[in-house]
C-alpha atoms as a PDB file:
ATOM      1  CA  UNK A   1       0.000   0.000   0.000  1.00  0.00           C
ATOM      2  CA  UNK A   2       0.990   3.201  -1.084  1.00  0.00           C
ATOM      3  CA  UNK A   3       1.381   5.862   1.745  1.00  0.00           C
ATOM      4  CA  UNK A   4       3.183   9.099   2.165  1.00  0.00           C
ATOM      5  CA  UNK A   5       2.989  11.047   5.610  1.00  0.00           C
ATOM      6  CA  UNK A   6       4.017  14.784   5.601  1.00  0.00           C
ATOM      7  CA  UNK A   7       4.654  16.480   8.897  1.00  0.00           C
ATOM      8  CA  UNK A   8       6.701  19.766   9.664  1.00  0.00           C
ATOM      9  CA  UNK A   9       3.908  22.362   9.122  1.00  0.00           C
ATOM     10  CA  UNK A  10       2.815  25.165  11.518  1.00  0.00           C
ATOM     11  CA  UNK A  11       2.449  28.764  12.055  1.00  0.00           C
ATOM     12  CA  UNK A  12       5.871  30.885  11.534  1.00  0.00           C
ATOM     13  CA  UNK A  13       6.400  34.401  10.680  1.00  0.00           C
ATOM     14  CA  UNK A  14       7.326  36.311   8.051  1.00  0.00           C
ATOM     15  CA  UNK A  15      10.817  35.591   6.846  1.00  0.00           C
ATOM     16  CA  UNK A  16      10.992  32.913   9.092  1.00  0.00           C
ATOM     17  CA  UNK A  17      11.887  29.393   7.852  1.00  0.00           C
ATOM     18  CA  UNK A  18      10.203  25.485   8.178  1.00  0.00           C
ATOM     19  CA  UNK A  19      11.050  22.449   6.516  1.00  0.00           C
ATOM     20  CA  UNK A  20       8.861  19.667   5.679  1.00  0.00           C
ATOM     21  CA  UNK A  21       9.356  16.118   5.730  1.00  0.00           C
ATOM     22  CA  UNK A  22       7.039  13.281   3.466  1.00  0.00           C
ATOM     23  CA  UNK A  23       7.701  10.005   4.574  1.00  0.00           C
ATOM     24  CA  UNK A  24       7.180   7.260   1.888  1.00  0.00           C
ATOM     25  CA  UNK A  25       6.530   3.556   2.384  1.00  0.00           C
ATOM     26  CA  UNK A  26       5.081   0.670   0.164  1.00  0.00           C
ATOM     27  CA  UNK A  27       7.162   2.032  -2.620  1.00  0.00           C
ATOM     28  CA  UNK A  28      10.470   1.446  -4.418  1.00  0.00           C
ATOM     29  CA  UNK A  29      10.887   4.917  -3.429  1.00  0.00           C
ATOM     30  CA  UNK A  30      13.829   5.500  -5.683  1.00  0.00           C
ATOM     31  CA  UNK A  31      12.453   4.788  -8.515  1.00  0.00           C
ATOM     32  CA  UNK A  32       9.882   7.753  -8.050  1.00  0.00           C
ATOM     33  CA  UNK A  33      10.083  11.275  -9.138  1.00  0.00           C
ATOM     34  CA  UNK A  34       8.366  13.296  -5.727  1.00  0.00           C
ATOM     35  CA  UNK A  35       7.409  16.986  -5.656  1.00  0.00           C
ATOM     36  CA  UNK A  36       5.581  19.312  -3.393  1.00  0.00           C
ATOM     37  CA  UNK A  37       2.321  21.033  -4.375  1.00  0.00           C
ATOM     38  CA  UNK A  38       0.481  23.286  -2.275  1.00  0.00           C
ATOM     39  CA  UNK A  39      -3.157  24.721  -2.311  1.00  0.00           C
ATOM     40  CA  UNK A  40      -3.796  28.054  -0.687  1.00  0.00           C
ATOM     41  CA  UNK A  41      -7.768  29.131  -0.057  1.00  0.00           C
ATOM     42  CA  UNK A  42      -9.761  29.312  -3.105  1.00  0.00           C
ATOM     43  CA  UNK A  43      -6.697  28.813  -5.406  1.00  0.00           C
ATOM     44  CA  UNK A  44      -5.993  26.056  -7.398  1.00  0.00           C
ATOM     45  CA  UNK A  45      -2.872  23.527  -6.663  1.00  0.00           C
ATOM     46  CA  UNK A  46       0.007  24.354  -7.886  1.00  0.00           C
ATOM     47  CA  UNK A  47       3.406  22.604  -8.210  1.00  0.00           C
ATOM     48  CA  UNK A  48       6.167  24.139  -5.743  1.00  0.00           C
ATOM     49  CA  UNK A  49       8.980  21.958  -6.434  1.00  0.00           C
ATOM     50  CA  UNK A  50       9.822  18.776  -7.685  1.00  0.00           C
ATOM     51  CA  UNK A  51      12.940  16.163  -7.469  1.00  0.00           C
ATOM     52  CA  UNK A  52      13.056  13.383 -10.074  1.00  0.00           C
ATOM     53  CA  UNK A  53      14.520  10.023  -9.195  1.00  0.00           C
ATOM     54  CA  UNK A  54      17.620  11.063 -10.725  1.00  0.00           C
ATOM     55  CA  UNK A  55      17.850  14.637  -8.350  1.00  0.00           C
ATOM     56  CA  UNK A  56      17.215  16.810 -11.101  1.00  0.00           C
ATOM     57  CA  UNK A  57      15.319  19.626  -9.117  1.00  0.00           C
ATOM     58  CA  UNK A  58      13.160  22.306 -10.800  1.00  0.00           C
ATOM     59  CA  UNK A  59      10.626  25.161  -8.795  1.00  0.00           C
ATOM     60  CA  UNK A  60       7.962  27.285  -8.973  1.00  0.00           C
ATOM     61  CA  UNK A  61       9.155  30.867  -9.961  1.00  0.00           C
ATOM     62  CA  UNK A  62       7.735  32.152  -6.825  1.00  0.00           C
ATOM     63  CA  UNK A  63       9.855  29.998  -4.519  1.00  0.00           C
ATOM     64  CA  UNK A  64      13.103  30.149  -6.900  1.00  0.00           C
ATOM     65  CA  UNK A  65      15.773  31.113  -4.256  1.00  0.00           C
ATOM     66  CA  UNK A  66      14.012  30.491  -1.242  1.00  0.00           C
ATOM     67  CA  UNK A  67      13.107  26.300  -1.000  1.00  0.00           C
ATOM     68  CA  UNK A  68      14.951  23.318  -1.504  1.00  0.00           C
ATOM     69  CA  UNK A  69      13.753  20.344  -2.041  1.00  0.00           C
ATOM     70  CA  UNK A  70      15.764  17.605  -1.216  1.00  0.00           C
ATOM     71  CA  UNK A  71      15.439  12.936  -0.756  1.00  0.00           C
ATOM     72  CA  UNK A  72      16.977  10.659   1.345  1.00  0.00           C
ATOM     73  CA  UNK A  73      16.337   7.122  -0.305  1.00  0.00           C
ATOM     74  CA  UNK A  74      17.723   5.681   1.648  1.00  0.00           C
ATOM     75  CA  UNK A  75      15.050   7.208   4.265  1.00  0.00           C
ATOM     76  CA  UNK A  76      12.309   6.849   1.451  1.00  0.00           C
ATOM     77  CA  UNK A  77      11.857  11.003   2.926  1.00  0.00           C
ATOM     78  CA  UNK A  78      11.313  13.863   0.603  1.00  0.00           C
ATOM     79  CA  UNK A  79      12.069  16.938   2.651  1.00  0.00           C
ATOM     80  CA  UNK A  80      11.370  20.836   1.792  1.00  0.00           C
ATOM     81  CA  UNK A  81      13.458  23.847   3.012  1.00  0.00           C
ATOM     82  CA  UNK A  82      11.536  26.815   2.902  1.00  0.00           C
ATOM     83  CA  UNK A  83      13.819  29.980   4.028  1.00  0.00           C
ATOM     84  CA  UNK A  84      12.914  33.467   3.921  1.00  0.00           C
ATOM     85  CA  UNK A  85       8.642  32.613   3.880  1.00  0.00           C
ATOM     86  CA  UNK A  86       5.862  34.889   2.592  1.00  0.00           C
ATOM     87  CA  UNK A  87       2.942  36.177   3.507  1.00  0.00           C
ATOM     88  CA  UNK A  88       1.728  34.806   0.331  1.00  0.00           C
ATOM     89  CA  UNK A  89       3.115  30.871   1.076  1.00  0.00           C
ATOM     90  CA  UNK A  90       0.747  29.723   3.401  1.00  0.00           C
ATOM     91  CA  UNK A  91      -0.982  26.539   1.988  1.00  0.00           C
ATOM     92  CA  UNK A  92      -1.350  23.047   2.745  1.00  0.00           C
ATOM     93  CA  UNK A  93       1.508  21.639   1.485  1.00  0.00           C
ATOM     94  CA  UNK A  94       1.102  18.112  -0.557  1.00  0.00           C
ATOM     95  CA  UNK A  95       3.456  15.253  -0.949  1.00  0.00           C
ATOM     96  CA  UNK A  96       3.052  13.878  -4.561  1.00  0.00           C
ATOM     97  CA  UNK A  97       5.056  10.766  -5.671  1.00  0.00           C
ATOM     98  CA  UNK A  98       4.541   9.925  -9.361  1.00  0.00           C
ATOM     99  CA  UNK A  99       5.842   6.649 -10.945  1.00  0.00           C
ATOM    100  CA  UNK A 100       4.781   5.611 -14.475  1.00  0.00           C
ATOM    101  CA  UNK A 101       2.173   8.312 -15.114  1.00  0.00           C
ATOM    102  CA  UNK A 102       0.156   7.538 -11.780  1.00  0.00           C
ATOM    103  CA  UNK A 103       0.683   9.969  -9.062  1.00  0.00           C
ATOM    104  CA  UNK A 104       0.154   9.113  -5.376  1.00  0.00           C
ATOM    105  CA  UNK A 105      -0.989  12.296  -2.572  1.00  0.00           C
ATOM    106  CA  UNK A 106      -0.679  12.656   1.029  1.00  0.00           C
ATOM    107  CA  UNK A 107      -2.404  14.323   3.012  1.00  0.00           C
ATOM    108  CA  UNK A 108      -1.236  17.441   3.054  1.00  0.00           C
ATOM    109  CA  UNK A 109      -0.047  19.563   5.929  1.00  0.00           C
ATOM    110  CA  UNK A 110      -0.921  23.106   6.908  1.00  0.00           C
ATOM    111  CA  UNK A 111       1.921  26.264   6.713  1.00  0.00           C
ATOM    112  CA  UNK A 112       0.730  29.283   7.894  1.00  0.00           C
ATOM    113  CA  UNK A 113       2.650  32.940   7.905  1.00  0.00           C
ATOM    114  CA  UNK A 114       1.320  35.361   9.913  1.00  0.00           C
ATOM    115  CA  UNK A 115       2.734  38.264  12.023  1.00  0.00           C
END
């Protein structure tokens, strides 16, 4: 069974920094390409950053600079550094693992900045 578990959400404020953690199990997990989405209220989801199995990393042009996204297969954990955070990054924050065109979600877990 197929089951990622994200964790390292919360309130912070501006400029302030959290990373985020998906753990992965029931997978060949390095075999998969994983990426971050996130949904803020009454916007659609939208890709944040993404690591293929290889480590090729590519981001959202609104987080360029400021998160890293990062695996430890050996861990089967996808983890995302976000430095420097917005007012306009709050979200819940998805853990997407995609392996032969069929992508698996999370849960999702809540970031909130707020002064």
């Amino acid at each position: 069974q197929v089951q990622f578990v994200e964790s390292g959400g919360g309130l912070v404020q501006p400029g302030e920094s959290l990373r985020l953690s998906c753990a992965a199990s029931g997978i060949a997990f390095r075999f998969y390409d994983m990426a971050w989405n996130r949904q803020a209220p009454g916007k659609q989801r939208e890709l944040a950053a993404r690591i293929t199995s290889s480590g090729t990393t590519n981001y959202a042009d609104s987080v360029k600079g400021r998160f890293t996204i990062s695996r430890d297969n050996a861990k089967t954990t996808v983890y995302l550094q976000m430095n420097s955070l917005k007012p306009e990054d709050p979200a819940v924050y998805y853990c997407v693992g995609r392996f032969r065109g069929s992508d698996y979600w999370g849960q999702g877990t809540q970031v909130t900045v707020s002064s």
